[in-house]
Protein backbone atom coordinates (compact mmCIF):
# COMPACT_ATOMS: atom_id res chain seq x y z
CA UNK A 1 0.00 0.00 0.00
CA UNK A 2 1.03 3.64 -0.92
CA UNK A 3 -0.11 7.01 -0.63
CA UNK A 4 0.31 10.63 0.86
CA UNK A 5 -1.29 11.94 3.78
CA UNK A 6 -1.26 15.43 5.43
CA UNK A 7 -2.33 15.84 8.78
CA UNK A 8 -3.08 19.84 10.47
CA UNK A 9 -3.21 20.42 13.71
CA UNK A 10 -0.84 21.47 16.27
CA UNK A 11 2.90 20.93 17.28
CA UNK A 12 2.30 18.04 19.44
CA UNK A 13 -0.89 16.29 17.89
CA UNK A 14 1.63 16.00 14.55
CA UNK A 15 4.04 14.39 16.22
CA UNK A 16 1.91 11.74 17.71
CA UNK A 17 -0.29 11.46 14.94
CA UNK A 18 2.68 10.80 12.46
CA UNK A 19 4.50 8.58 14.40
CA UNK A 20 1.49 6.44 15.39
CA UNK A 21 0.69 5.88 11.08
CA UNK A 22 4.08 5.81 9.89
CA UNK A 23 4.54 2.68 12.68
CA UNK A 24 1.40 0.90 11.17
CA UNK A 25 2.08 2.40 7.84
CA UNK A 26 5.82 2.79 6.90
CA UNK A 27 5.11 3.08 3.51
CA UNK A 28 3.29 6.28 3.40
CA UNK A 29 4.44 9.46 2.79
CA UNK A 30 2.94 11.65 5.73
CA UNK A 31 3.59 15.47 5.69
CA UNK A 32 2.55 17.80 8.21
CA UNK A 33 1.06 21.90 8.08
CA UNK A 34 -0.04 24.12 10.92
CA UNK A 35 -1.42 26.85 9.21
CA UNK A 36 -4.76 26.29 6.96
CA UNK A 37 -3.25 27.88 3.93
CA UNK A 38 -0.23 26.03 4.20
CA UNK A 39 -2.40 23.21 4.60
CA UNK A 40 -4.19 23.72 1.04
CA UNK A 41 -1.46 24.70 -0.82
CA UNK A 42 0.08 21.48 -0.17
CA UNK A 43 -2.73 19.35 -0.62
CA UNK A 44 -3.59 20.58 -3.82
CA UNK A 45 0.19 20.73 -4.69
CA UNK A 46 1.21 17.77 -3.63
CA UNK A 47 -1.76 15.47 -4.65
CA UNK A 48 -2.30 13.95 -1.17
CA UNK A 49 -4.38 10.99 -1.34
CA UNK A 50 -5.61 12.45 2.50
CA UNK A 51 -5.52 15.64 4.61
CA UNK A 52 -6.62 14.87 7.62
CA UNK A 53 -7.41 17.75 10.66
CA UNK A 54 -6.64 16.57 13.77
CA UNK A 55 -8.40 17.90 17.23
CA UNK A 56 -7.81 20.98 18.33
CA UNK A 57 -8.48 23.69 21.03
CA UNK A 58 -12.30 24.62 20.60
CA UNK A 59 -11.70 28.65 20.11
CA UNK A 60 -10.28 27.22 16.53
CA UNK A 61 -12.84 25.13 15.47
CA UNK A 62 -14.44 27.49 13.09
CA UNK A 63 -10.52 27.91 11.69
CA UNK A 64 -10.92 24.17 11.06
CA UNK A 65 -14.15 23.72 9.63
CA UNK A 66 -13.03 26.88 7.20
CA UNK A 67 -9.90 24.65 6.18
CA UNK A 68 -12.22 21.88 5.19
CA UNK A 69 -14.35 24.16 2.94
CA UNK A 70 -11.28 25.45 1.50
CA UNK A 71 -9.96 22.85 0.54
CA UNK A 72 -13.58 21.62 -1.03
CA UNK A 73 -13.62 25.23 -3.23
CA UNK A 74 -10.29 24.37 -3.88
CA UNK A 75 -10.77 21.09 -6.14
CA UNK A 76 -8.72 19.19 -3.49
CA UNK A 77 -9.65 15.50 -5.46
CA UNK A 78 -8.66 13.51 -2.30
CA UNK A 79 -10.27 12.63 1.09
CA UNK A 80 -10.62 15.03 3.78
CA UNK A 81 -11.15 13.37 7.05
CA UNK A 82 -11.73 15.41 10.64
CA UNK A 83 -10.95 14.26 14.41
CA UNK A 84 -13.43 14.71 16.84
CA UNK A 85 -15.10 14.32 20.13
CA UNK A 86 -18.03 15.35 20.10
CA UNK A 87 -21.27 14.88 18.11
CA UNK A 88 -21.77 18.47 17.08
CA UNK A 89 -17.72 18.59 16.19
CA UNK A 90 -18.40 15.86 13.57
CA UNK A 91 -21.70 16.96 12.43
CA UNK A 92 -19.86 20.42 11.42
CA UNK A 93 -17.14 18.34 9.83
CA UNK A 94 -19.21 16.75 7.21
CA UNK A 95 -21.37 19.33 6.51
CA UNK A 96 -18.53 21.15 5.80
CA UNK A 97 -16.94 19.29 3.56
CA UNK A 98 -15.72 16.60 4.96
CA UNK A 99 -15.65 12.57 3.81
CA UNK A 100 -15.78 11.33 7.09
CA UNK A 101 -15.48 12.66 11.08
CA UNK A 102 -14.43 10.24 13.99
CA UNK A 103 -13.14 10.46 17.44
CA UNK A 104 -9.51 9.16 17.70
CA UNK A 105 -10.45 7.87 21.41
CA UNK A 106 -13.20 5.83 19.73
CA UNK A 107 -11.05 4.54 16.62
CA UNK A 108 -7.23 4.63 16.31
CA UNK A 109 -5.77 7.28 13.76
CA UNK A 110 -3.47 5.19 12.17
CA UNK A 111 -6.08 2.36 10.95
CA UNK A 112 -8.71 4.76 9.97
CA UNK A 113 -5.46 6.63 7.71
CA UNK A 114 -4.71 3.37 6.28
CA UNK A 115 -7.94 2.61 4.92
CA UNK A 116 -8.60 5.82 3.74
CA UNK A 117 -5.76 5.79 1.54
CA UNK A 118 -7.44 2.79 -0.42
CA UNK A 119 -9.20 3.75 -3.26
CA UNK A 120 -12.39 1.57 -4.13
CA UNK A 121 -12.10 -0.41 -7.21
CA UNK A 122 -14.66 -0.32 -10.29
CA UNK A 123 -14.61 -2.71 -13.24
CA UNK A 124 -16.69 -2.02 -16.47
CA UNK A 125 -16.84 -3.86 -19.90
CA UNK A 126 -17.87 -1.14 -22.02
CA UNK A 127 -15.09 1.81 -22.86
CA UNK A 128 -17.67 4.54 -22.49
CA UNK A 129 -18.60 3.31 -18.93
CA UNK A 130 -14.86 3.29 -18.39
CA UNK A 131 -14.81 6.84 -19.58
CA UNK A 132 -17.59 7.82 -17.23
CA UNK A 133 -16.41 7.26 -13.81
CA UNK A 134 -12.66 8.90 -15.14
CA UNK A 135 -11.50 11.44 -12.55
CA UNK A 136 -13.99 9.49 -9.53
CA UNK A 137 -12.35 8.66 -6.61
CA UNK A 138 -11.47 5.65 -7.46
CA UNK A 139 -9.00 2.66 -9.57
CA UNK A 140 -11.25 1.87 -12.61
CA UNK A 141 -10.39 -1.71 -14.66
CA UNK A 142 -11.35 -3.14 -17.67
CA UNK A 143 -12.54 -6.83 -18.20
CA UNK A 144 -14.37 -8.68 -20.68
CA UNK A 145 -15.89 -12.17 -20.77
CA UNK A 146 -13.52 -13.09 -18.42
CA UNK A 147 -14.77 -11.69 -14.84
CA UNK A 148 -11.98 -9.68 -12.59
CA UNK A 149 -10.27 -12.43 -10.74
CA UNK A 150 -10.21 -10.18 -7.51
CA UNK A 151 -14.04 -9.13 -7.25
CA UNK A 152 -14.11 -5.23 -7.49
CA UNK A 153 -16.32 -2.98 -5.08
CA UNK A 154 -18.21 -2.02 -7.63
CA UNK A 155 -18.91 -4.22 -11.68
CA UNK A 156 -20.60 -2.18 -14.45
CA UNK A 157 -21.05 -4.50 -16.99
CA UNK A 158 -23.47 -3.70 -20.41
CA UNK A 159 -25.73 -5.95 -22.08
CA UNK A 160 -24.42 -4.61 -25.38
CA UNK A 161 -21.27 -6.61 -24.71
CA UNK A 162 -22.67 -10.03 -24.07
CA UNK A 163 -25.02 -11.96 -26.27
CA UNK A 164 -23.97 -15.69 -24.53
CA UNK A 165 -26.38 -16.96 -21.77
CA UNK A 166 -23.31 -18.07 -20.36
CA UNK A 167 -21.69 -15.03 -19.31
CA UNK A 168 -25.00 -13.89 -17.46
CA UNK A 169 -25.03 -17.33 -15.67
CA UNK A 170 -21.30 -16.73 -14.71
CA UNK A 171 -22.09 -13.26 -13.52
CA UNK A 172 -24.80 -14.81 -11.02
CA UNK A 173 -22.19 -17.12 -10.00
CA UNK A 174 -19.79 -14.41 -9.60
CA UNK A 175 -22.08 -11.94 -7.63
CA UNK A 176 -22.64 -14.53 -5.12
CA UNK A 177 -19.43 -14.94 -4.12
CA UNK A 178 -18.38 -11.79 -4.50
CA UNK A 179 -19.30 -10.37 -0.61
CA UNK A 180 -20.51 -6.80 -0.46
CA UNK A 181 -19.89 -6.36 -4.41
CA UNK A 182 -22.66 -4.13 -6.24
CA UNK A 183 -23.14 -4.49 -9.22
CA UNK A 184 -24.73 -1.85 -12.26
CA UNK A 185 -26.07 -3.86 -15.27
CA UNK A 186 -26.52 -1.56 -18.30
CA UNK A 187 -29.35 -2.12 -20.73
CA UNK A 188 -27.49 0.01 -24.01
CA UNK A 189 -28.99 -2.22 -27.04
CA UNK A 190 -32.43 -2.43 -27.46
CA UNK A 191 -32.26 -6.26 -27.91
CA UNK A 192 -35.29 -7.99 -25.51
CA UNK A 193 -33.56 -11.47 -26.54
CA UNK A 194 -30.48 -9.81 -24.67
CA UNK A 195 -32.32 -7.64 -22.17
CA UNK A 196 -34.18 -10.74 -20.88
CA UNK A 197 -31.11 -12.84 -20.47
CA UNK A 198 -29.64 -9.72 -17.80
CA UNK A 199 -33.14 -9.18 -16.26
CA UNK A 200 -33.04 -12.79 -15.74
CA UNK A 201 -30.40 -12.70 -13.50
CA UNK A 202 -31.92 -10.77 -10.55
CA UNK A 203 -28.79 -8.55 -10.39
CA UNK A 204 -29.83 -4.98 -9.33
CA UNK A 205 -29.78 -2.48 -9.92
CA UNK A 206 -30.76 -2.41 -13.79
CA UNK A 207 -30.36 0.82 -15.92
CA UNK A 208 -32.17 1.45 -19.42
CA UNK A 209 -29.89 3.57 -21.28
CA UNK A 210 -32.15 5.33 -23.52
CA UNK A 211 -34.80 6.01 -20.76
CA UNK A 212 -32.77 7.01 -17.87
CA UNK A 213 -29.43 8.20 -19.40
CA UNK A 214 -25.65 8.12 -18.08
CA UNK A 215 -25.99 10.34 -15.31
CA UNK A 216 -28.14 7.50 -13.56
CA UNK A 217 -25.18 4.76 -14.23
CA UNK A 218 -22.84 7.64 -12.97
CA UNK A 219 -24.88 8.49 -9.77
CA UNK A 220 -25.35 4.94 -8.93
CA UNK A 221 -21.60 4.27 -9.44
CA UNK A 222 -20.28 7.42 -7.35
CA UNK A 223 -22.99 6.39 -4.12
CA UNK A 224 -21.60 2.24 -4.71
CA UNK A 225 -17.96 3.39 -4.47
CA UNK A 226 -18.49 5.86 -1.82
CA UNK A 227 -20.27 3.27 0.34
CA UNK A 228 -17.77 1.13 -0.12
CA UNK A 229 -14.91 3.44 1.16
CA UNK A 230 -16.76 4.24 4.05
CA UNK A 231 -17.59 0.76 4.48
CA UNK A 232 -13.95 0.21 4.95
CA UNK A 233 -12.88 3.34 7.17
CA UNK A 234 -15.78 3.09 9.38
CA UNK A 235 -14.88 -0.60 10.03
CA UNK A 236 -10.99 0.59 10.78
């Protein structure tokens, strides 16, 4: 596993902090800012994967919460996470900006910071649904008749691209044993001898192209593969 990180907060909270997630993560990088411009201009610069603000004294928490919304007008592309103890703390955090608030005395920093680094995986069949989720937050594979051999978070697959009963069959198969896997099937050919074989398979949920239109496939995508990550970081 790789990936950058930048935490904000004070002297002493970075110290800790990086020490506690270089020990359970020696492979990231980890960088460090006090000051919230500092703090974007390196995010955005430096293509963290993470900035994460740490707890602070409470006559700064509207300094903090401004940091996350900067960094949202910004275009910072990673995750922003926030440390907190309290309820409203964390309810300020996300509605601010942030991807996800916790309290480090509830869940350790270093575990939640190694999760977060993952990116959630989607695999399509079809180089326009490829093309679609380009820029997400996200790795997004190709595969064709033959199914990823590691099951991704999230399978887009388009009728379009297979006329064999077989595949759909293998697909079932596939789903099944795939754990918390969603999958997107993509009606794009107005073929019923197709469309029956992918409706067949029970596999949900099922988009019509020409009546409901990309954005749909996109929307379901982007709320699968956020799930997902916070699947992961809220289990750290």
């Amino acid at each position: 596993m790789t990936g950058t990180v930048l935490l904000f907060g004070g002297l002493e909270e970075l110290d800790e902090s990086q020490r506690l997630i270089l020990q359970r993560s020696p492979q990231l990088r980890v960088e460090a800012a006090r000051r919230p411009w500092e703090a974007v201009e390196r995010a955005i610069e430096g293509a963290m994967d993470a900035v994460v603000i740490l707890k602070g004294p409470i006559a700064e928490h509207d300094s903090r919460m401004e940091l996350i919304s900067s960094l949202g007008r910004h275009g910072f592309a990673g995750r922003i996470l926030a440390c907190g103890s309290f309820l409203t703390e964390k309810q300020d955090a996300l509605a601010a900006g942030a991807h996800y608030a916790f309290d480090p005395a509830e869940q350790r920093i270093e575990e939640v910071v190694r999760q977060a680094v993952e990116r959630p995986v989607l695999a399509a069949d079809h180089v326009y649904l490829r093309a679609l989720f380009h820029g997400e937050w996200a790795h997004v594979s190709a595969f064709d008749e033959a199914l990823p051999a590691a099951a991704p978070d999230v399978l887009v697959t388009a009728v379009s691209r297979h006329p064999e009963e077989a595949y759909w069959e293998r697909l079932v198969a596939y789903a099944r044993g795939a754990g918390a896997m969603r999958c997107i099937l993509v009606e794009d050919v107005e073929d019923e001898n197709l469309a029956s074989e992918a409706l067949a398979t029970g596999l949900q949920p099922y988009v019509v192209l020409h009546e409901e239109g990309l954005q749909k496939v996109l929307t379901l995508g982007r709320g699968f593969l956020r799930g997902a990550w916070l699947a992961r970081v809220a289990g750290a």
